[in-house]
Protein backbone atom coordinates (compact mmCIF):
# COMPACT_ATOMS: atom_id res chain seq x y z
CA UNK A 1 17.60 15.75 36.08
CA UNK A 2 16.27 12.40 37.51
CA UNK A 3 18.21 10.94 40.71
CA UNK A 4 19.82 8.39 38.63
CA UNK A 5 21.59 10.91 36.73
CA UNK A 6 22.51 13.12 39.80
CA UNK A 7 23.74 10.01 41.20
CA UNK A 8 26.22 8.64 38.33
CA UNK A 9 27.36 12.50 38.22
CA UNK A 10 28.47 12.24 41.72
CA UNK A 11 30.07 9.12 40.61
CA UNK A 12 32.65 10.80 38.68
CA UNK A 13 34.31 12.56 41.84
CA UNK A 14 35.19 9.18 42.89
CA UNK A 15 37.37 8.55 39.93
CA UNK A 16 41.28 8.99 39.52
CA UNK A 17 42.53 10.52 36.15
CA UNK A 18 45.89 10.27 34.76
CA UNK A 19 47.97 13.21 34.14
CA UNK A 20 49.14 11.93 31.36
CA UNK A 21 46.37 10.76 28.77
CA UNK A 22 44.28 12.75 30.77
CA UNK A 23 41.52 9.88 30.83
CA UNK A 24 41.42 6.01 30.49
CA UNK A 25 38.98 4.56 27.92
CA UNK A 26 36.85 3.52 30.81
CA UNK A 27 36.40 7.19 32.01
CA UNK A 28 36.10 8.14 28.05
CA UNK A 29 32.89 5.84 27.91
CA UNK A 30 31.35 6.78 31.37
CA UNK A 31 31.77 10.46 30.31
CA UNK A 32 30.40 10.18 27.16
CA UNK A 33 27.30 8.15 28.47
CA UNK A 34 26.06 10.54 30.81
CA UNK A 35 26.25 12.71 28.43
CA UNK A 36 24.40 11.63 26.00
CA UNK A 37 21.78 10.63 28.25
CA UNK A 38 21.10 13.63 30.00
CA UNK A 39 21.47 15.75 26.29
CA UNK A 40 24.10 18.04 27.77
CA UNK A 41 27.87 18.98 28.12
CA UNK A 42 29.64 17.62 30.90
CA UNK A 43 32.81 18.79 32.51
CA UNK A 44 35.44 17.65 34.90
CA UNK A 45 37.89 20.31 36.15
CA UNK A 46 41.25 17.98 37.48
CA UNK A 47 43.71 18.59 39.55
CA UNK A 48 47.05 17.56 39.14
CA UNK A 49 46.59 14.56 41.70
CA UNK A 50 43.75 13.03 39.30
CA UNK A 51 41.47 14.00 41.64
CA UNK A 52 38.09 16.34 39.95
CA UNK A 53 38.20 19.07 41.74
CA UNK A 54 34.41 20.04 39.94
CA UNK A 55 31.81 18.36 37.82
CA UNK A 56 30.25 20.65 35.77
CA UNK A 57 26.96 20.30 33.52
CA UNK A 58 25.94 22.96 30.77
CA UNK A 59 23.64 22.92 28.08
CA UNK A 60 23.87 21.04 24.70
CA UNK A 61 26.35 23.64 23.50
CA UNK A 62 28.57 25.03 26.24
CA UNK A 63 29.69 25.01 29.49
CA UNK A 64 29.72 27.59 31.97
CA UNK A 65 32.75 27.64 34.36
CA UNK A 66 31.82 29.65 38.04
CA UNK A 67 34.48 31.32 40.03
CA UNK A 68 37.42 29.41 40.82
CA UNK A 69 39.84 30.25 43.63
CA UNK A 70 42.65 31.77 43.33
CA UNK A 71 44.83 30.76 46.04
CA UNK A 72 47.62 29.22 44.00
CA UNK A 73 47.89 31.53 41.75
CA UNK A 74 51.04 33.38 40.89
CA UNK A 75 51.73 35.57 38.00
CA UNK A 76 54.33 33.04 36.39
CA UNK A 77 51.49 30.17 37.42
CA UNK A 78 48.89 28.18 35.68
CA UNK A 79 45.85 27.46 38.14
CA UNK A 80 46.80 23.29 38.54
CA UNK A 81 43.61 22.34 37.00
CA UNK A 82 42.59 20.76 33.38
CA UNK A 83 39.22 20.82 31.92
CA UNK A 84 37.79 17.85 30.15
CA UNK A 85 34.62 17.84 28.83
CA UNK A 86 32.25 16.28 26.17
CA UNK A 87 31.48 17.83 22.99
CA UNK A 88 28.03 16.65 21.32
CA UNK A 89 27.45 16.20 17.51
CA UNK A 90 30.80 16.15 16.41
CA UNK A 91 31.86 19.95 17.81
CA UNK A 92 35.54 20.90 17.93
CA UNK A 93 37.23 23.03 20.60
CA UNK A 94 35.37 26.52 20.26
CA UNK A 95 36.87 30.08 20.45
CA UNK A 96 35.18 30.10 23.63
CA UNK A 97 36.86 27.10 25.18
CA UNK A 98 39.92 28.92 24.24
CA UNK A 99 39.24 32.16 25.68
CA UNK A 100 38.70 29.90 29.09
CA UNK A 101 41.63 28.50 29.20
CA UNK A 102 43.33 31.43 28.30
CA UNK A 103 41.51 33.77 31.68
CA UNK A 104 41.19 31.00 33.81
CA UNK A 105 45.39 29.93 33.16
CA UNK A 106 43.62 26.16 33.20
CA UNK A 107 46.78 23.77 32.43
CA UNK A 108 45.02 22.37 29.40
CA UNK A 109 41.62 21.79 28.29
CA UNK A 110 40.39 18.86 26.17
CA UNK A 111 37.48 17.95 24.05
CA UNK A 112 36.05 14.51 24.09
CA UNK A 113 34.13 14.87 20.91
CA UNK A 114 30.85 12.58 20.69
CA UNK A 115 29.09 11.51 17.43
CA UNK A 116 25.76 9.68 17.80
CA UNK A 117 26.47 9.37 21.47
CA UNK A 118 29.24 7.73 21.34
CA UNK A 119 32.90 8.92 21.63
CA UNK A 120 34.80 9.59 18.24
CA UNK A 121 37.76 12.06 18.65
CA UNK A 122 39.79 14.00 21.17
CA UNK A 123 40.87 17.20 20.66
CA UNK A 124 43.72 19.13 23.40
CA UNK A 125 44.59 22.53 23.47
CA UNK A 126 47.10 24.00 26.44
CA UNK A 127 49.19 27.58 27.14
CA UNK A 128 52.40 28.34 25.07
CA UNK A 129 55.79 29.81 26.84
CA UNK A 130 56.88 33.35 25.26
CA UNK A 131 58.15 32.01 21.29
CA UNK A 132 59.27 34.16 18.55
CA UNK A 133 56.38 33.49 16.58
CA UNK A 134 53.79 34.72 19.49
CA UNK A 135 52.02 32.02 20.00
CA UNK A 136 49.33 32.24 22.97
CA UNK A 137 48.18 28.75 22.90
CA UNK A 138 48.75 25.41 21.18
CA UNK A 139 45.38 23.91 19.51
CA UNK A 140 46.48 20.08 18.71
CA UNK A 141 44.67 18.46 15.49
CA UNK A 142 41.84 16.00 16.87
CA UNK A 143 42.63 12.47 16.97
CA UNK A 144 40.81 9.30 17.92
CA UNK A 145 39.36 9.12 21.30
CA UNK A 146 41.45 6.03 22.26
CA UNK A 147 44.51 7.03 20.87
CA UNK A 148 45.27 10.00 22.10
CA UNK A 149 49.08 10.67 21.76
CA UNK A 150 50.12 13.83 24.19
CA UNK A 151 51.64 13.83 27.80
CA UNK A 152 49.12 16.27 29.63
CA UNK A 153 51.70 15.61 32.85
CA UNK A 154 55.06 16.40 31.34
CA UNK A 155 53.54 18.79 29.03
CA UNK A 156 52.51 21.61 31.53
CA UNK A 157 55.58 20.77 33.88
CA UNK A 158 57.57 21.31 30.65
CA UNK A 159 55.60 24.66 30.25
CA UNK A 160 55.39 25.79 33.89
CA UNK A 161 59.60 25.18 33.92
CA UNK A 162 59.92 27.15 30.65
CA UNK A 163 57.79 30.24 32.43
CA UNK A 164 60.65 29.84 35.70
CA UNK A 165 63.15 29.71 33.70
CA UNK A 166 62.10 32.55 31.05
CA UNK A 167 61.78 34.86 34.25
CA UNK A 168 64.66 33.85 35.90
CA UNK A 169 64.60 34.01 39.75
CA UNK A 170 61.70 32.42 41.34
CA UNK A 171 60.92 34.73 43.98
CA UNK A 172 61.04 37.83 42.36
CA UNK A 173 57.92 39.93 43.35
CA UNK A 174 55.45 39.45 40.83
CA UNK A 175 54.03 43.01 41.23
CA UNK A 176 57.22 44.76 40.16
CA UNK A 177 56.64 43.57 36.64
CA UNK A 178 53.94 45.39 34.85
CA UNK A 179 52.71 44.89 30.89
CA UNK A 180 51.98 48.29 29.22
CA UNK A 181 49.31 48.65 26.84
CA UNK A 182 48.15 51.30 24.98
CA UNK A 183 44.33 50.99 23.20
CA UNK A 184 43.56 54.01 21.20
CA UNK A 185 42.11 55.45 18.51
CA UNK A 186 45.14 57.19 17.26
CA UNK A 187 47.89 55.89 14.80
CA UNK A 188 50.05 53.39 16.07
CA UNK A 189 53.29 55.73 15.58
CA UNK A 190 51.55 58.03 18.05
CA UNK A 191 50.83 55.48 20.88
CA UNK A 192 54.45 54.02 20.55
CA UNK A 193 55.23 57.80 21.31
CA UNK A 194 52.82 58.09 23.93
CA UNK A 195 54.01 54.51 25.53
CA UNK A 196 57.66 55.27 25.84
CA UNK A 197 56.50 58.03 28.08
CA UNK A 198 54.69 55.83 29.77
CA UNK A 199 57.68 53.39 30.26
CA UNK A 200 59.59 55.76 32.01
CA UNK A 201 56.99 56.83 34.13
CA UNK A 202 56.94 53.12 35.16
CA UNK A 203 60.10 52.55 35.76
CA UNK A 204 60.14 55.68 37.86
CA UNK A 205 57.61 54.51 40.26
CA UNK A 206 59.13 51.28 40.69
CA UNK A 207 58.11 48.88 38.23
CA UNK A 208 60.08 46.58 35.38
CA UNK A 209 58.58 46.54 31.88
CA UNK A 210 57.66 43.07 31.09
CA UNK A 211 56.26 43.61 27.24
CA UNK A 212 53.84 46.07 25.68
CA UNK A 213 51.24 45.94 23.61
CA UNK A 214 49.39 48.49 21.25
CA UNK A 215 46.12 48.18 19.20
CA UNK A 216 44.72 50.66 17.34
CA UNK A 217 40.86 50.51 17.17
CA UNK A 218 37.37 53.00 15.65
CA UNK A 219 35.78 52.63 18.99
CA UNK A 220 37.01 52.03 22.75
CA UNK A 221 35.18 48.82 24.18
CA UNK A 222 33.05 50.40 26.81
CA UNK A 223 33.57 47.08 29.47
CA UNK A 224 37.09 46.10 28.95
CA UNK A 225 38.40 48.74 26.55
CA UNK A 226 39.68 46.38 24.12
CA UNK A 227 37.63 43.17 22.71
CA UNK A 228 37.81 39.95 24.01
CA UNK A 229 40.07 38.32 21.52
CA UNK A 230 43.02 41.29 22.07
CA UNK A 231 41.72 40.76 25.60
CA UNK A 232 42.96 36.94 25.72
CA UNK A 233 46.63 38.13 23.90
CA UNK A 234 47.48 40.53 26.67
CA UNK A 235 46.47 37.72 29.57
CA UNK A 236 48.66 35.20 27.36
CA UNK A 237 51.51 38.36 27.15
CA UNK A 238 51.21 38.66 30.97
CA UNK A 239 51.45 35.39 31.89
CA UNK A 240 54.22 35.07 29.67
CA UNK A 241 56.14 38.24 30.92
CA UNK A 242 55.27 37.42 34.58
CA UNK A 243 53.55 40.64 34.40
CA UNK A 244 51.39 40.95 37.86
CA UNK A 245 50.34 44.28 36.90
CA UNK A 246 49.17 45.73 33.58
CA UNK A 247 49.40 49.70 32.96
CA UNK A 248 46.84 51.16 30.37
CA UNK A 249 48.65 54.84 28.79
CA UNK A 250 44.52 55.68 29.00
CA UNK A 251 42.62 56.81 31.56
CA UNK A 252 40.27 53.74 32.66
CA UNK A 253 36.95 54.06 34.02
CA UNK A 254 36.26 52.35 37.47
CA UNK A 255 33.34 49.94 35.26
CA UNK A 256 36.68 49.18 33.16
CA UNK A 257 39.13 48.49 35.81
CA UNK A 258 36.83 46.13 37.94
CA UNK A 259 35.99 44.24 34.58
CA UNK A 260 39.72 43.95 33.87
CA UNK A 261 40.48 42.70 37.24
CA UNK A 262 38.27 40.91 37.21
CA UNK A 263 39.51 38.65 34.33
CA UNK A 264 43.07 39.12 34.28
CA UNK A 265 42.91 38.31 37.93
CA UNK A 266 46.12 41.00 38.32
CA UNK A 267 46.51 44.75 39.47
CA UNK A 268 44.92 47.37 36.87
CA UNK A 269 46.19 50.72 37.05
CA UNK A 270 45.94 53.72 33.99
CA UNK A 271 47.77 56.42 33.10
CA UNK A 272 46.59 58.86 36.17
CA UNK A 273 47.15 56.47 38.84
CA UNK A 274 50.67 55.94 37.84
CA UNK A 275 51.38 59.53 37.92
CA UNK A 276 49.79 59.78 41.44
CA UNK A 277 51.54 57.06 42.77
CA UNK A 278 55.05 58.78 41.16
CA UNK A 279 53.89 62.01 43.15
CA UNK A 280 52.83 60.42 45.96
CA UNK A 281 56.74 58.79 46.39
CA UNK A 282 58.21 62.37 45.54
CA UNK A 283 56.00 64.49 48.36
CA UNK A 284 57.66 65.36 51.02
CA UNK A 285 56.72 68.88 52.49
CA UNK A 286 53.26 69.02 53.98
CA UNK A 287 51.70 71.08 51.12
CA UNK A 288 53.54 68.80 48.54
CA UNK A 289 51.98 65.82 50.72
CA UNK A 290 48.33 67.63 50.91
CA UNK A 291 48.34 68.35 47.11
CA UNK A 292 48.79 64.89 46.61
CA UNK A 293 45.91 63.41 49.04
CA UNK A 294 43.67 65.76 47.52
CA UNK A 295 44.42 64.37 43.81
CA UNK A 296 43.98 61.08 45.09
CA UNK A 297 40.92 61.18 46.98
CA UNK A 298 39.50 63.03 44.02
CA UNK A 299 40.20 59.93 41.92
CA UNK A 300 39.43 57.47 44.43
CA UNK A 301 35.87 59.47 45.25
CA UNK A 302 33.98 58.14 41.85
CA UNK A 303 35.35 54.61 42.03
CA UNK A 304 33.92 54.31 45.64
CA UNK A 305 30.28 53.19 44.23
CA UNK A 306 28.68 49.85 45.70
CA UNK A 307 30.96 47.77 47.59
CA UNK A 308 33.87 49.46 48.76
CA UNK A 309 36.23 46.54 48.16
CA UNK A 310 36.22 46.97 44.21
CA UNK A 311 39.31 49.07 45.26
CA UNK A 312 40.73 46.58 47.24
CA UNK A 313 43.50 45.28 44.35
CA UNK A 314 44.62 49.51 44.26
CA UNK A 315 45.33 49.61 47.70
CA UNK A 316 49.28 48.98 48.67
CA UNK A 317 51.86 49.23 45.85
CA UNK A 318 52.52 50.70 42.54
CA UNK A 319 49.18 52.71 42.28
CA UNK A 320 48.21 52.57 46.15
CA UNK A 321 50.91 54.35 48.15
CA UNK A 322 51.13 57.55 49.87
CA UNK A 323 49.44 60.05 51.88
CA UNK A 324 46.09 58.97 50.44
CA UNK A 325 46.82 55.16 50.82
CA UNK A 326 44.22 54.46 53.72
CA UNK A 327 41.23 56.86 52.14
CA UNK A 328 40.99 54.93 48.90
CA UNK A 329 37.98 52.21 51.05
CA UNK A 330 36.68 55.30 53.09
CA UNK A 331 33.02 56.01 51.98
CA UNK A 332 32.02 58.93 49.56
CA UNK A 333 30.70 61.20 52.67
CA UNK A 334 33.89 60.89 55.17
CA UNK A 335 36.05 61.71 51.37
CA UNK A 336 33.87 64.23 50.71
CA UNK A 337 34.33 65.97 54.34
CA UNK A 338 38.29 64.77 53.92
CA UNK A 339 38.07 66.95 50.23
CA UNK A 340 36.44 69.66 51.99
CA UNK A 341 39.40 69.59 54.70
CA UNK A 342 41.99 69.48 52.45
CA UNK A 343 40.79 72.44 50.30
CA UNK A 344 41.11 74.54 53.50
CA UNK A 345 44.46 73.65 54.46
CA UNK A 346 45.45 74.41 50.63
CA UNK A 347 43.87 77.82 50.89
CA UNK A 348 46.20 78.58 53.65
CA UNK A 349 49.05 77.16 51.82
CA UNK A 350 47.71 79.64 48.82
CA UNK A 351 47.46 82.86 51.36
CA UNK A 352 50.74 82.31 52.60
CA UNK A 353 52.56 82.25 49.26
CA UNK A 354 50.71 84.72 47.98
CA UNK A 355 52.00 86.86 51.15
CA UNK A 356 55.35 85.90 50.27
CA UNK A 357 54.81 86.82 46.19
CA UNK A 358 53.55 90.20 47.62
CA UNK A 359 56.66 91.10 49.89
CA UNK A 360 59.33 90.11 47.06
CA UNK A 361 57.00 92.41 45.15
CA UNK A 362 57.49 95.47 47.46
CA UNK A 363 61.06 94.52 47.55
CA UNK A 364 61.05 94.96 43.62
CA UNK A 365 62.43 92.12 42.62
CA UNK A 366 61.80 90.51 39.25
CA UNK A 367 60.86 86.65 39.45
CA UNK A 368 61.93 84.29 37.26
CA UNK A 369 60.43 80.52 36.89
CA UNK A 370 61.92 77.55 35.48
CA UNK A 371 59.28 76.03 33.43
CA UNK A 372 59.39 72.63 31.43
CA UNK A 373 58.88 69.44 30.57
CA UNK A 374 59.46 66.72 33.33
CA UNK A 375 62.87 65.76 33.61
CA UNK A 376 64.34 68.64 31.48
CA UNK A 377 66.88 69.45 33.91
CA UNK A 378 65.29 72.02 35.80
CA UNK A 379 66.54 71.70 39.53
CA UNK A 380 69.74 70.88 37.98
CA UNK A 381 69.80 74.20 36.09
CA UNK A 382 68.75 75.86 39.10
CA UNK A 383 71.69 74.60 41.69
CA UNK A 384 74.32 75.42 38.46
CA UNK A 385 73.21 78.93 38.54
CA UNK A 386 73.19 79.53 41.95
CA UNK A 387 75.47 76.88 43.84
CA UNK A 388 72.44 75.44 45.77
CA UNK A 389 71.34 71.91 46.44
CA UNK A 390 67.97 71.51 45.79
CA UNK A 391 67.14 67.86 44.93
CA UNK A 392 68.06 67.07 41.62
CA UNK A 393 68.12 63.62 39.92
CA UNK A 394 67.55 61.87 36.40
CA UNK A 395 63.86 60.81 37.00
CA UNK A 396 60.33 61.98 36.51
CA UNK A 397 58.64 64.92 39.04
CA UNK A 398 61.79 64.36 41.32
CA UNK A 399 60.21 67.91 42.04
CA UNK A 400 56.79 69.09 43.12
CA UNK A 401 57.34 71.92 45.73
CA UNK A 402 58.68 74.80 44.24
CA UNK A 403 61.64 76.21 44.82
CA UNK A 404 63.11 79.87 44.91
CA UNK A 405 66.73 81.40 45.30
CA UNK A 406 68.04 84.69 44.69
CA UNK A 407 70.71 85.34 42.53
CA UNK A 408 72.84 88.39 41.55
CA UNK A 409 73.46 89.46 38.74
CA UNK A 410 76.06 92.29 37.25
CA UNK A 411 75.60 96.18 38.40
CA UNK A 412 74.33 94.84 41.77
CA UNK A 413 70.98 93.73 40.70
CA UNK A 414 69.41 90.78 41.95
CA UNK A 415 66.38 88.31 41.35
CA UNK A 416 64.60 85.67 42.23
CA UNK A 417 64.94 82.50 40.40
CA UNK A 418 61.96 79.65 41.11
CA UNK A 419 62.05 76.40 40.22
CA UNK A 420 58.85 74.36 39.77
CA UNK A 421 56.76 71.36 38.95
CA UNK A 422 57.30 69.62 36.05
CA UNK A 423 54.72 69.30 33.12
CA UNK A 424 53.36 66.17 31.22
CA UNK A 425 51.36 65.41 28.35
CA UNK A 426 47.50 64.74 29.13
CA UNK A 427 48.67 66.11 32.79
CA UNK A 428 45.13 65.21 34.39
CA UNK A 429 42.78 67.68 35.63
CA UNK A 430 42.74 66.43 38.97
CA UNK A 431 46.92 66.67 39.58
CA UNK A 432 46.55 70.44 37.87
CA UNK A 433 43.52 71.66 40.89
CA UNK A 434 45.31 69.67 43.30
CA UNK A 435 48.18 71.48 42.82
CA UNK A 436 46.94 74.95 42.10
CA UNK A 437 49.13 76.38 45.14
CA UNK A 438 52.06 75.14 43.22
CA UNK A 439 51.67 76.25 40.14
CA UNK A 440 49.94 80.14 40.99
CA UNK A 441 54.07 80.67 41.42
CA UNK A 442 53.71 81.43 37.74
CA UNK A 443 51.25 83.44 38.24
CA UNK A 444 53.67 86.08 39.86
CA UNK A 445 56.57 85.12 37.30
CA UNK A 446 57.69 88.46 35.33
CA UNK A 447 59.70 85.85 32.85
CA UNK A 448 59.30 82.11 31.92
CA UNK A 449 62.23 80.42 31.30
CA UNK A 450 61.13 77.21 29.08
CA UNK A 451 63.44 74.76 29.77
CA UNK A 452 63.72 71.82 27.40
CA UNK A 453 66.10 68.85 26.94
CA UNK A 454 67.62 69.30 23.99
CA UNK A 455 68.79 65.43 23.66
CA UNK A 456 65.39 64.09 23.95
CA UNK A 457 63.96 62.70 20.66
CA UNK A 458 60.79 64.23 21.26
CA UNK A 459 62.01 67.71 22.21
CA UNK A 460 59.67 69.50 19.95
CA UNK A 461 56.55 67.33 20.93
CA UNK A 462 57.51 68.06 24.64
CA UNK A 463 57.98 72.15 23.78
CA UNK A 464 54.60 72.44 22.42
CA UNK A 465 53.23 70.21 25.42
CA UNK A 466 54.52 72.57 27.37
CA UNK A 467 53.12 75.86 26.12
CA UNK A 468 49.97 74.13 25.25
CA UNK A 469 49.57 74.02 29.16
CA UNK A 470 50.53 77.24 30.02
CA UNK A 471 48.11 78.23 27.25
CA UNK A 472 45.19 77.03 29.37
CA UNK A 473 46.45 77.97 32.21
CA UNK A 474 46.68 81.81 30.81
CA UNK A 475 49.90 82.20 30.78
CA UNK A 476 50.92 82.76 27.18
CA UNK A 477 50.99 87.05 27.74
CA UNK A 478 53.94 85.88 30.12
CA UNK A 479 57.37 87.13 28.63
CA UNK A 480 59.59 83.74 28.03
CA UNK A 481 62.54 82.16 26.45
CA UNK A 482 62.84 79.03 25.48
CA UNK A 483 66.38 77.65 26.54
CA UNK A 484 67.71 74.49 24.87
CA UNK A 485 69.12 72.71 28.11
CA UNK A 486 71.68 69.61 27.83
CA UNK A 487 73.31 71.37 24.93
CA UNK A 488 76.65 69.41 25.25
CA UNK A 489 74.79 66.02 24.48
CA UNK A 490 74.56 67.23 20.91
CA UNK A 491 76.43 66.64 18.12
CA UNK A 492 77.05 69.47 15.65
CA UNK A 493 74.63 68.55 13.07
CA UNK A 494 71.90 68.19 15.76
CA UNK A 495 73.06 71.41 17.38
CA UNK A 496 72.56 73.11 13.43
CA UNK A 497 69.12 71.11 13.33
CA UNK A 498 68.28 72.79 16.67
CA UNK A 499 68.99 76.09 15.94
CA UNK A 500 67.03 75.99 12.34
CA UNK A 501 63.85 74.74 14.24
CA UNK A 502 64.38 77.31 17.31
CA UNK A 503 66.30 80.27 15.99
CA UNK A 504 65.33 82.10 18.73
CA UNK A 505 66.16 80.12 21.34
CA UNK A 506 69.42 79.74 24.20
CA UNK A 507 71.77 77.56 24.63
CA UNK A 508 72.62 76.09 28.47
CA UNK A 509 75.25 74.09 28.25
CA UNK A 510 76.70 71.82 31.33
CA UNK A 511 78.49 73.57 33.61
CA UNK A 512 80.08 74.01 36.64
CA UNK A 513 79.28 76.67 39.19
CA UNK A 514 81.99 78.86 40.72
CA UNK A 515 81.50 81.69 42.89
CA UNK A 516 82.25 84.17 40.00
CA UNK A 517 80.29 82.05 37.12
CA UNK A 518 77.23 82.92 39.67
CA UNK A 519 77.30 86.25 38.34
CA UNK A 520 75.79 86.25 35.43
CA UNK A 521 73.67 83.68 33.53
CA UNK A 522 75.17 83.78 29.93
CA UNK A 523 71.60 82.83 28.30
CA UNK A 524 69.28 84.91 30.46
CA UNK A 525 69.01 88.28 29.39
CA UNK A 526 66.39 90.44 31.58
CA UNK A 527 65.90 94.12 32.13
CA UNK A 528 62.93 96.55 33.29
């Protein structure tokens, strides 16, 4: 561009907009005139003083916006600028011009649309507040350039009050709201399923549901997961929920969780994470605590490629806690020589149980595991039947070490009853290595008991979760029972239901333990 042109350009940073019109027919004219004399798109990001925070020139089509900070930015806030640039030969607001409003939170974004050169019509499009009919954004019809009738000002305070007030309390921490979205191939019945699960695993590492959102597609976007339209919904959704995290119920590769970040500007976290994070809360003995660095750092290890601080929105929080919390930056040779630690100490965690397996062995007494779905009532089963008080509460892996008591049974014979971790569907690789010291209990186990939760809508999905897992881990020549636990939830037409889809299984009703109940366990039947 020729100084001249630099030089009225440089003019414009001068000027003072109004909030309210957004531009005085003055500014319209200069605008449009350097425009059309340089051929190309020009741009003024505002502030909310009047003040242009940028002047920006593109080509004869589009605009490119760079990095803008992000220091105001809250997850219930727009940014506090406006965009208003020239469209040449008569061009609308684009799809594009959308979408950057929509990732960039801009408070509004208008069109001054040129014909010949000269200005002809305005065109304003700005962020909607959550409505019933789902709106993400309101695209006004065009009007004439000098008679534009909309109140940019009172229009975004308007929204930015409706946001507060939607949310409620204005300090509440922005990171203890999370959006949950599920993008998958499968039918949509499926992922509703699949994101219930994942609701409760939320809420038991911390976080409130703000919203969900579901889309069924043939083929996983490679860079975001989802396209770019769906893409610009769930920023809209989060902005809307004052969601400052977003959980995917899929595993996300590290390419797709630094793009995501990277737009949404807020925390991304999958499916694995989450469940790491949940473990990471619930560890407290040192193998429990070991287990769960190891499954970490094995996550963390591929996601440590280029510059370290791609992990820097994982670290601290939902998704960023525990014993690993400090390794997630380390570089890939100190977490390799950390992994390589870490599988040591577990091998001596492994010899010494397996000592212990081997002297209740000589002793000759059978072992029995608890086995089930998370949150079946497990520990809870376990302190009925034999008065202890093993922790025990109403939320997901509240147990990861296992757990083992004797208990007596009639014509003085005892055994030895183990409680253990809890299973999930799609329970990731990593968790099942990491905790291979855990789960070789079952190894030892001359019984299963399969504990379910009778009450749960998806009892029979969680069964078959169940044995599918202890079908890979080689465990199906294992004598079990399946025992139908929270029994007195029922009804008596699910109870009939219950026992027409397991005939052969037990019924484990609530109750309480008394010195002389702990004699016998009316659905356990064992013998040599």
């Amino acid at each position: 561009m020729k100084p001249s042109q630099l030089k009225k350009l440089n003019r414009l940073y001068f000027r003072s907009y109004p909030a309210d019109t957004g531009y005085t027919v003055e500014q319209a004219r200069e605008l449009a005139a350097v425009s059309r004399e340089i051929g190309r798109q020009v741009a003024l990001l505002v502030d909310r003083s009047g003040k242009p925070f940028l002047v920006l020139v593109g080509d004869a089509s589009s605009i490119y916006i760079p990095e803008l900070p992000r220091a105001r930015l809250g997850s219930r806030r727009l940014r506090g600028l406006r965009l208003l640039h020239t469209h040449l030969s008569g061009e609308k607001l684009t799809q594009e011009d959308l979408m950057d409003m929509v990732f960039l939170r801009l408070d509004s974004i208008c069109a001054l649309i040129l014909e010949q050169g000269e200005p002809s019509l305005a065109q304003v499009a700005y962020l909607m507040p959550p409505n019933p009919e789902g709106k993400s954004y309101e695209l006004l019809t065009p009007e004439r350039w000098d008679r534009l009738d909309v109140d940019l000002g009172a229009t975004v305070e308007a929204l930015e009050d409706e946001l507060a007030r939607t949310m409620g309390v204005q300090d509440v921490d922005e990171e203890s709201r999370a959006l949950l979205v599920s993008v998958d191939t499968t039918p949509r019945p499926v992922q509703e399923i699949s994101l219930e699960e994942l609701s409760d695993l939320a809420e038991t590492a911390g976080l409130e549901t703000a919203g969900t959102m579901i889309q069924r597609v043939r083929k996983l976007n490679p860079k975001f997961i989802m396209g770019k339209g769906k893409l610009a919904d769930l920023e809209v959704q989060a902005l809307q929920g004052d969601a400052g995290v977003i959980v995917f119920d899929q595993d996300l590769s590290p390419a797709q969780i630094r793009n995501l970040a990277e737009v949404t500007e807020r925390k991304i976290i999958d499916r694995t994470q989450l469940i790491l994070d949940i473990f990471a809360q619930h560890a407290t003995s040192r193998s429990g605590k070991l287990q769960v660095e190891m499954a970490q750092l094995k996550y963390a290890l591929p996601r440590l490629v280029g510059k370290n601080r791609a992990m820097s929105r994982l670290v601290g929080g939902i998704g960023g806690r525990g014993p690993g919390e400090t390794k997630l930056e380390i570089d890939r040779r100190r977490a390799r020589d950390r992994l390589t630690r870490l599988k040591k100490e577990l091998s001596q965690v492994r010899k010494r149980r397996g000592q212990t397996r081997e002297r209740r062995a000589k002793a000759g007494l059978p072992i029995v595991s608890l086995v089930g779905y998370t949150n079946a009532g497990k520990s809870t089963l376990l302190n009925t039947l034999t008065g202890s008080e093993v922790l025990a509460e109403n939320k997901l892996f509240a147990t990861l070490d296992p757990t083992s008591r004797r208990i007596r049974f009639p014509r003085e014979r005892e055994i030895v009853l183990t409680d253990t971790v809890g299973f999930i569907r799609r329970l990731p690789p990593d968790l099942q290595e990491a905790f291979r010291a855990t789960l070789e209990e079952l190894d030892s186990a001359d019984l299963l008991v399969l504990v379910a939760d009778a009450s749960h809508p998806e009892v029979e999905e969680q069964v078959n979760a169940v044995r599918s897992i202890l079908n890979e881990m080689k465990l199906d020549d294992t004598p079990n029972i399946l025992v139908l636990n929270k029994w007195d939830k029922l009804d008596a037409e699910q109870r009939e239901i219950m026992r027409n889809v397991y005939p052969d299984a037990c019924a484990s009703p609530r109750w309480t333990a008394t010195p002389s109940s702990r004699l016998s366990m009316p659905f356990l039947m064992w013998s040599d």
